[in-house]
N, C-alpha and C. Protein backbone atom coordinates (compact mmCIF):
# COMPACT_ATOMS: atom_id res chain seq x y z
N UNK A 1 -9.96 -4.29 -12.56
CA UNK A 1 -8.69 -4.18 -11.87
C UNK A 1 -8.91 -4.45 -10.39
N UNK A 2 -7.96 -5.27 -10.00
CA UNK A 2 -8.12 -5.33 -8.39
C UNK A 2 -6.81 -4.55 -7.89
N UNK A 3 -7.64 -3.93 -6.51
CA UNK A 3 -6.96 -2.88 -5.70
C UNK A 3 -7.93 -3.41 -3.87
N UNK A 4 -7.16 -2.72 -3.21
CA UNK A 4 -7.45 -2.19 -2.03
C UNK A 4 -8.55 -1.58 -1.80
N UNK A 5 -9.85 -1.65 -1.07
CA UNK A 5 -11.21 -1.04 -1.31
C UNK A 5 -10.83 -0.07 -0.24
N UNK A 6 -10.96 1.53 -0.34
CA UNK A 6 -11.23 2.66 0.22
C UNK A 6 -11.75 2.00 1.44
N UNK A 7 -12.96 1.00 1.77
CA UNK A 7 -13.57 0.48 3.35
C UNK A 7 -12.44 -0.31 3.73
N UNK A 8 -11.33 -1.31 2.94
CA UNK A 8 -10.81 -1.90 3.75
C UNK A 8 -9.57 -0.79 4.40
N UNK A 9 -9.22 -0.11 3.46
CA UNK A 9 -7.78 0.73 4.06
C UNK A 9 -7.98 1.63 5.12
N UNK A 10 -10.13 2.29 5.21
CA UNK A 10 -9.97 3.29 6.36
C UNK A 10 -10.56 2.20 7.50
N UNK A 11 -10.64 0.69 7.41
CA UNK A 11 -10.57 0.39 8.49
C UNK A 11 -9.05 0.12 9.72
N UNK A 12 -8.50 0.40 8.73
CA UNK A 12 -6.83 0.24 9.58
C UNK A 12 -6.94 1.86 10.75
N UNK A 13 -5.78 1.45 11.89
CA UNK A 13 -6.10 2.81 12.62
C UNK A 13 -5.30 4.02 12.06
N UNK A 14 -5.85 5.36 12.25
CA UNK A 14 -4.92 6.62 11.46
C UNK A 14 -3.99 6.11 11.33
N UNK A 15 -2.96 5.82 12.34
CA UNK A 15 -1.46 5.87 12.32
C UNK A 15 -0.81 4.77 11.14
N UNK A 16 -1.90 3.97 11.15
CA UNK A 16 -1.45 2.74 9.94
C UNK A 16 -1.64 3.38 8.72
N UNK A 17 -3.00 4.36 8.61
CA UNK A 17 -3.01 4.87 7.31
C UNK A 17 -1.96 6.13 6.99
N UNK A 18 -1.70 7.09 8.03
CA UNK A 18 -0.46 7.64 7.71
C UNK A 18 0.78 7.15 7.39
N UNK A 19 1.36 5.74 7.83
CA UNK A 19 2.57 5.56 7.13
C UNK A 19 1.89 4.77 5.64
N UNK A 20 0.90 4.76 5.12
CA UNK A 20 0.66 4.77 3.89
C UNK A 20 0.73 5.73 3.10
N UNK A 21 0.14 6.58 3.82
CA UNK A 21 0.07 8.26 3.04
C UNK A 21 1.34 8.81 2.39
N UNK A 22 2.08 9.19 3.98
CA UNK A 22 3.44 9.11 3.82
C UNK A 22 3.98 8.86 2.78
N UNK A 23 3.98 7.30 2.49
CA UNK A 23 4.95 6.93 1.59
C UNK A 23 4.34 6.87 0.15
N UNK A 24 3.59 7.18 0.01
CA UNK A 24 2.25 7.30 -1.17
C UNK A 24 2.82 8.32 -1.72
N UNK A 25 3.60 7.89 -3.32
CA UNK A 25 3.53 9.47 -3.85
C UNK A 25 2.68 9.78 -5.17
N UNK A 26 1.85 9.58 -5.12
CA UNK A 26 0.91 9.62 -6.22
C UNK A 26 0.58 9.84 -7.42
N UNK A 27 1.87 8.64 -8.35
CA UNK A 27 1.97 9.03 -9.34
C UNK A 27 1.01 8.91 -10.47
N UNK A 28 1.22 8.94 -12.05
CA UNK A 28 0.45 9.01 -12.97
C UNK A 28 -0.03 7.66 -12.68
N UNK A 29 -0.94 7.32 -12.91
CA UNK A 29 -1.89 6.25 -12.86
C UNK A 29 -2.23 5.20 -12.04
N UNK A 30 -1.97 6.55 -10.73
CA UNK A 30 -2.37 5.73 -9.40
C UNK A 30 -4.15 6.06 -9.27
N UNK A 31 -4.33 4.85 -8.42
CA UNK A 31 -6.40 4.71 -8.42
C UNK A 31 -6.33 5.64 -6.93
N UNK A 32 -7.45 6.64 -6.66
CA UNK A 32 -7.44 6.61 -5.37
C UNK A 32 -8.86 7.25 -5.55
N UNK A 33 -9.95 7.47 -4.42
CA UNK A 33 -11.26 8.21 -4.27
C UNK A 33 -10.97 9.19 -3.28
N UNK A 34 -12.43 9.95 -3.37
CA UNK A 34 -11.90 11.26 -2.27
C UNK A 34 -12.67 11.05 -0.94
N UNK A 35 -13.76 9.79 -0.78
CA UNK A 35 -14.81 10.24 0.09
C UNK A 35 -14.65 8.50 0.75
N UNK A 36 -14.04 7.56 0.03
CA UNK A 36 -13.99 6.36 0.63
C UNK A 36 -15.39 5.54 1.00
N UNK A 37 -16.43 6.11 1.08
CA UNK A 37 -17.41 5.53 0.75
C UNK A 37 -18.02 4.25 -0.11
N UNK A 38 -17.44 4.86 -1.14
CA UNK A 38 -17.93 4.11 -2.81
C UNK A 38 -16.91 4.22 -3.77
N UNK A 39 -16.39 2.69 -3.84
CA UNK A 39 -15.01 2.71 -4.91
C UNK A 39 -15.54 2.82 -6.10
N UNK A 40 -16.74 2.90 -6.95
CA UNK A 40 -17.13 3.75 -7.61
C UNK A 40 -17.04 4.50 -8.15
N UNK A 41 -16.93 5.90 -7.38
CA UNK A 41 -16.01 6.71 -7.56
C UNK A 41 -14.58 6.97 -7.49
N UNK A 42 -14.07 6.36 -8.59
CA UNK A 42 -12.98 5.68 -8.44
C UNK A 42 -11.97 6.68 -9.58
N UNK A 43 -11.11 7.59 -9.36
CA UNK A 43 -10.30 8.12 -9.96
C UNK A 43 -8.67 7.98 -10.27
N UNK A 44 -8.02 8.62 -11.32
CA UNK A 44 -7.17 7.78 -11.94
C UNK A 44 -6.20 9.17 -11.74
N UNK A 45 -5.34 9.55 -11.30
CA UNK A 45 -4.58 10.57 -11.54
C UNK A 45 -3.95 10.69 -12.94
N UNK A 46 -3.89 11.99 -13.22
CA UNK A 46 -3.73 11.77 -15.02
C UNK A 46 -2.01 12.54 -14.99
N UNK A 47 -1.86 12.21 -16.59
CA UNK A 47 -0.22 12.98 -16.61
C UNK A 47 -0.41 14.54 -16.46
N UNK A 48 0.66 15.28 -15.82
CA UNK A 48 0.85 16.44 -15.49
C UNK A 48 1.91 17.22 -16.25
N UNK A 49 1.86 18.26 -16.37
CA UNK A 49 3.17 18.56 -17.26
C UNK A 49 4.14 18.72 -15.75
N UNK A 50 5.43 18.95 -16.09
CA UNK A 50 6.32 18.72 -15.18
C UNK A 50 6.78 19.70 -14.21
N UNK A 51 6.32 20.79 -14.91
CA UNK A 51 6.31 22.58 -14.11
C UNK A 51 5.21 22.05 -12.77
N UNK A 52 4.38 21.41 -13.26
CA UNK A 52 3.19 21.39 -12.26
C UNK A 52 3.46 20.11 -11.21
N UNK A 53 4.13 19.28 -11.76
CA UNK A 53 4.77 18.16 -10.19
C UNK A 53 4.61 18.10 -9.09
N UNK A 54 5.37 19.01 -8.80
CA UNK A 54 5.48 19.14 -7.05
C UNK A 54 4.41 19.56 -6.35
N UNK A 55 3.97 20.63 -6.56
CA UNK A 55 2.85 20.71 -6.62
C UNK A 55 1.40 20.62 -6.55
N UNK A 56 1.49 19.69 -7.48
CA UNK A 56 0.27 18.32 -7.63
C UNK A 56 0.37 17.15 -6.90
N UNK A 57 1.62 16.43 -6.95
CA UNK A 57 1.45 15.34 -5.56
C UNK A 57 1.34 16.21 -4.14
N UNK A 58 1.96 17.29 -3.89
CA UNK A 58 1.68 17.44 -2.84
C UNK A 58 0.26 17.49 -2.39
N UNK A 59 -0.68 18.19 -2.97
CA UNK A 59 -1.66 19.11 -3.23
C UNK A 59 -3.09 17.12 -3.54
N UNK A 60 -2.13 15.51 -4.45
CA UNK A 60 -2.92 15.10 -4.22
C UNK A 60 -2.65 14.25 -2.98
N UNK A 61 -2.01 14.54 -2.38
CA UNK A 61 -1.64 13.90 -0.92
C UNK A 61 -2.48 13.98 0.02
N UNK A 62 -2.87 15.41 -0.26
CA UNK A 62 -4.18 15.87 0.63
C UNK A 62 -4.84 14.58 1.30
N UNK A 63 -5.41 14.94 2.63
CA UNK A 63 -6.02 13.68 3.56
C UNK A 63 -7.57 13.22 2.51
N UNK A 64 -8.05 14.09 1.72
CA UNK A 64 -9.48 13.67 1.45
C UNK A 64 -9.11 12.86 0.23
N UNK A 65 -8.18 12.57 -0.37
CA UNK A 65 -7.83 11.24 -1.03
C UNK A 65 -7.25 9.97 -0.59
N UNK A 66 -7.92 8.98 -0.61
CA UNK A 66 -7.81 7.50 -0.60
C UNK A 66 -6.75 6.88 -1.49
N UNK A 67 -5.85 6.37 -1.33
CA UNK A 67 -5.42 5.29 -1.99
C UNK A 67 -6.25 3.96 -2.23
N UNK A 68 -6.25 3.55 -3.66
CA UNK A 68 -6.57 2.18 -3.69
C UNK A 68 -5.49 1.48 -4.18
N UNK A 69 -5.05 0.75 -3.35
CA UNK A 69 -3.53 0.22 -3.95
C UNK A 69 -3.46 -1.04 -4.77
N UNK A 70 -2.66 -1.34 -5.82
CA UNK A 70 -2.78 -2.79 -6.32
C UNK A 70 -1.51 -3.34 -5.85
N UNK A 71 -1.64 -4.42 -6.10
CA UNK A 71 -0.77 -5.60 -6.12
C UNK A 71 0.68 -5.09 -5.91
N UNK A 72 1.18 -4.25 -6.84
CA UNK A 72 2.57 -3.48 -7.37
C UNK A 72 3.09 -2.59 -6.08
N UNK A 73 2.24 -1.74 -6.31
CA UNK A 73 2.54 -1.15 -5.00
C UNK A 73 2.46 -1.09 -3.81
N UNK A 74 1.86 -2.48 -3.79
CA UNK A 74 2.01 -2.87 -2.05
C UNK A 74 3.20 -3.85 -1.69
N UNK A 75 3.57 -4.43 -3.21
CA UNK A 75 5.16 -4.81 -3.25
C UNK A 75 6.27 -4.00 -3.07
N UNK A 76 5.68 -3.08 -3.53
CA UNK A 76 6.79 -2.04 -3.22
C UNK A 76 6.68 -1.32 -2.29
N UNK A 77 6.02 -1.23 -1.63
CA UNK A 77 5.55 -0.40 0.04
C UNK A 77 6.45 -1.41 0.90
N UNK A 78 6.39 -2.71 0.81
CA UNK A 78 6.44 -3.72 1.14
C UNK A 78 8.24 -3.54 1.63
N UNK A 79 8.98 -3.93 0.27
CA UNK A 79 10.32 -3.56 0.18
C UNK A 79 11.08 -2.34 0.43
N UNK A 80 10.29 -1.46 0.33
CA UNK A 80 10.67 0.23 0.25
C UNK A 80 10.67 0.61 2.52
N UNK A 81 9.55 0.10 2.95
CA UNK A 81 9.69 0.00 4.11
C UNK A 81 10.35 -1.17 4.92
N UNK A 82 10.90 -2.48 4.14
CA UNK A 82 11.55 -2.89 5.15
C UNK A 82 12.63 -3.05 4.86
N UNK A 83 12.93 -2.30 3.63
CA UNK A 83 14.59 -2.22 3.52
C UNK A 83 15.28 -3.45 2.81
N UNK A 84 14.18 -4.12 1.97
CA UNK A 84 14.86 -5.71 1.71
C UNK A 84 13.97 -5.86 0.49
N UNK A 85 14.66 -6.32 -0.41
CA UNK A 85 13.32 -6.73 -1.38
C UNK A 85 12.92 -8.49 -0.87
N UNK A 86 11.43 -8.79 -1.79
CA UNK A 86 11.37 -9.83 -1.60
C UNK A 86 11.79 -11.20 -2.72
N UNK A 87 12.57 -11.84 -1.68
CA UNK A 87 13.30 -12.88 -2.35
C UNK A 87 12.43 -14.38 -2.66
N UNK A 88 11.45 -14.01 -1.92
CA UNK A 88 10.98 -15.43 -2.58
C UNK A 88 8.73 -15.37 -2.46
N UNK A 89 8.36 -15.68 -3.36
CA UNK A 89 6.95 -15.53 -2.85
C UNK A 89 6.22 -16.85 -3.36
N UNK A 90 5.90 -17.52 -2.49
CA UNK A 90 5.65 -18.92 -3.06
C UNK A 90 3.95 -19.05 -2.17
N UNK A 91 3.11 -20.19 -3.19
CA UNK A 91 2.20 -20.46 -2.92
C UNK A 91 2.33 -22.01 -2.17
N UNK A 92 1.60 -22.02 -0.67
CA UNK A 92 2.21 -23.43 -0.11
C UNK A 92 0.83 -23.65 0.36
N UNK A 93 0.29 -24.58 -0.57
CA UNK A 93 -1.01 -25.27 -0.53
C UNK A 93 -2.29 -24.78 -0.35
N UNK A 94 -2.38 -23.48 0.29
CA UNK A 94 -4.11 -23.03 0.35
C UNK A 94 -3.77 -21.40 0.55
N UNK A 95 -1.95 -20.98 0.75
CA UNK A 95 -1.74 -19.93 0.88
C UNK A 95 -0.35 -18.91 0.47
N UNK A 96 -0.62 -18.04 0.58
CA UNK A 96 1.19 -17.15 0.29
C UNK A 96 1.84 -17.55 1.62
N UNK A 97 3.05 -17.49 0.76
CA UNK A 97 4.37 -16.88 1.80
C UNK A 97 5.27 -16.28 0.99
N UNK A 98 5.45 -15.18 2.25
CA UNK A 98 6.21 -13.91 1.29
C UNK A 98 7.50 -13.69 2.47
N UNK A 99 8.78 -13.73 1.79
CA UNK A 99 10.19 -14.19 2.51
C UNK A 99 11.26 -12.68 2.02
N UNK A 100 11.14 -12.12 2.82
CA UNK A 100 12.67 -10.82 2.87
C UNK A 100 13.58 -11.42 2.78
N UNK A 101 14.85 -10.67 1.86
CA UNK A 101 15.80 -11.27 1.40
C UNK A 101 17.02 -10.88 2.84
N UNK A 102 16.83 -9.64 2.68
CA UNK A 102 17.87 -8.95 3.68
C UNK A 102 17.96 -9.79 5.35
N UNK A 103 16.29 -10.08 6.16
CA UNK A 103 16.56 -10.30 6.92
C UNK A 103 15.81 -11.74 6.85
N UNK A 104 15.58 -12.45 6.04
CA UNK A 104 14.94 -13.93 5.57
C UNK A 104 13.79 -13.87 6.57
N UNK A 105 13.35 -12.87 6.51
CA UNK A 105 11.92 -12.49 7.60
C UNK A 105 11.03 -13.34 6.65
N UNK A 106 10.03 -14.12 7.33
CA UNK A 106 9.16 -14.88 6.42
C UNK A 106 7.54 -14.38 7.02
N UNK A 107 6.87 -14.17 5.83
CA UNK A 107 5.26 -13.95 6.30
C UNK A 107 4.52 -14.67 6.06
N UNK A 108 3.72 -15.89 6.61
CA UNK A 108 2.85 -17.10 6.50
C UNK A 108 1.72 -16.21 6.36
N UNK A 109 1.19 -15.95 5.21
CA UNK A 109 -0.26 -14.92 4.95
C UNK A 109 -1.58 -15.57 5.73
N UNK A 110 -1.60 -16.75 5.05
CA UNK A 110 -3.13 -17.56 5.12
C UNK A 110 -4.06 -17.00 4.07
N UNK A 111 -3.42 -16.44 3.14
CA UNK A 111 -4.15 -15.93 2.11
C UNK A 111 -4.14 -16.10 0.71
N UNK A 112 -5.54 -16.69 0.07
CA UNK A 112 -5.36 -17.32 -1.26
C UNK A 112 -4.78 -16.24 -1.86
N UNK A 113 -5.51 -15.49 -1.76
CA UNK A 113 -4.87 -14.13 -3.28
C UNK A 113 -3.79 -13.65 -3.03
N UNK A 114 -3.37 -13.54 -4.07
CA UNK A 114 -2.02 -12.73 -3.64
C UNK A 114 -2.22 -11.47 -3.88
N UNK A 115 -3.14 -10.56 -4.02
CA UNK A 115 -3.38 -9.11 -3.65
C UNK A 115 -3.60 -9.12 -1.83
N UNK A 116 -4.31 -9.56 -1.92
CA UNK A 116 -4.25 -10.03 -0.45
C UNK A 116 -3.26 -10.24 1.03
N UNK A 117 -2.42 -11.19 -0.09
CA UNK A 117 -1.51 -11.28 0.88
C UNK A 117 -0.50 -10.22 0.50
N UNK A 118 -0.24 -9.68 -0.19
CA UNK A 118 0.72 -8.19 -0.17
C UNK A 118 0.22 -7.64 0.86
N UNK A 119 -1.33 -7.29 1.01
CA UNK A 119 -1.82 -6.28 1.87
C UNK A 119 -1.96 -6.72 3.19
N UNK A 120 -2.13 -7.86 3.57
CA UNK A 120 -1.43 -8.25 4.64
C UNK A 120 -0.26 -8.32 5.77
N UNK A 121 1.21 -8.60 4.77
CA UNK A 121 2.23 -7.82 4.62
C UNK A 121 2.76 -6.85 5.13
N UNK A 122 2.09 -6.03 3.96
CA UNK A 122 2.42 -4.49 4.23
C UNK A 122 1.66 -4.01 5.38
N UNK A 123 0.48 -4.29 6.29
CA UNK A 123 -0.21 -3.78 7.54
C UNK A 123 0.83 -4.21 8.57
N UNK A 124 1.64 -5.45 8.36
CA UNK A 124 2.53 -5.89 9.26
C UNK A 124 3.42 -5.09 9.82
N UNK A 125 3.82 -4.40 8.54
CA UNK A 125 4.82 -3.85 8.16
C UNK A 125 4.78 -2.18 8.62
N UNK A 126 3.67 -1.59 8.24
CA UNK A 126 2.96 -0.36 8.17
C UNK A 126 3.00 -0.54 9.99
N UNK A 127 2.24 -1.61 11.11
CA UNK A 127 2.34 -1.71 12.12
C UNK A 127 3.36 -1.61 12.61
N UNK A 128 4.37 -2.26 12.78
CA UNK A 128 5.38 -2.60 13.10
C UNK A 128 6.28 -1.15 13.26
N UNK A 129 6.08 -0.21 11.93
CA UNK A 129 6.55 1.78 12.08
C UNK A 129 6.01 1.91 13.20
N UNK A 130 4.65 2.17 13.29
CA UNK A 130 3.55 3.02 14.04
C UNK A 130 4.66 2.37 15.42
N UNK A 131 4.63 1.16 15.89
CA UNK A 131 4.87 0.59 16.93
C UNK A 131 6.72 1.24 17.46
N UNK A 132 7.30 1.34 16.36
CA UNK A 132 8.70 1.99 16.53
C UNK A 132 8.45 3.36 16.79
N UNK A 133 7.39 4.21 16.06
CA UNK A 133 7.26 5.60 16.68
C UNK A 133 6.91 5.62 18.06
N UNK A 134 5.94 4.72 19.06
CA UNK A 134 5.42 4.76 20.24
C UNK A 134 6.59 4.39 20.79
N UNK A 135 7.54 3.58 20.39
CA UNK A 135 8.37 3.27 21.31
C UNK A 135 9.38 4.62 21.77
């Protein structure tokens, strides 16, 4: 499975990884580690009964868990933070482009993969908060 490596996400600065956290709600069969070191150790959150919910995401929200994100949910980090889904994602010769519907915002990735270029994206995107909170 490809995801987000624990080294690439804690190289972003706190504030980038908090509006990940944030919006991270950690459901059943999300990947995340606790030590970011070694994706390796690579854990799977399992089903919960439903008494125990709230609870439990809060509790796996905790800072000593990592997200490793795939593809999916960086589409949806993606849309969920800019308020737009995406209307168009096309491959244009060596790379993505990924186009908001709401504000026809376009992102020239430069990136073959398209795990990649989600996560690209979404740092844009994830930046762009941090930069509205300083303001």
């Amino acid at each position: 499975m490809e995801y987000i490596s624990a080294k690439e996400f804690l190289k972003q600065p706190k504030e980038v990884q908090k509006v990940f956290i944030d919006w991270w709600k950690c459901d059943t069969g999300d990947l995340f580690t606790f030590d970011g070191v070694d994706d390796r150790d690579l854990n799977i959150l399992q089903t919960i009964g439903s008494e125990n919910q709230a609870t439990m995401t809060k509790a796996n929200k905790d800072e000593s868990r990592i997200p490793l994100f795939v593809e999916g949910q960086l589409r949806k980090f993606i849309e969920d933070r800019a308020g737009s889904k995406l209307a168009i994602i096309e491959f244009d010769y060596d790379h993505y482009n990924i186009v908001l519907r709401s504000n026809n915002k376009a992102y020239i990735t430069e990136e073959y993969d398209l795990l990649q270029a989600h996560w690209k994206v979404a740092l844009e995107i994830a930046k762009e908060k941090v930069q509205v909170w300083k303001e």
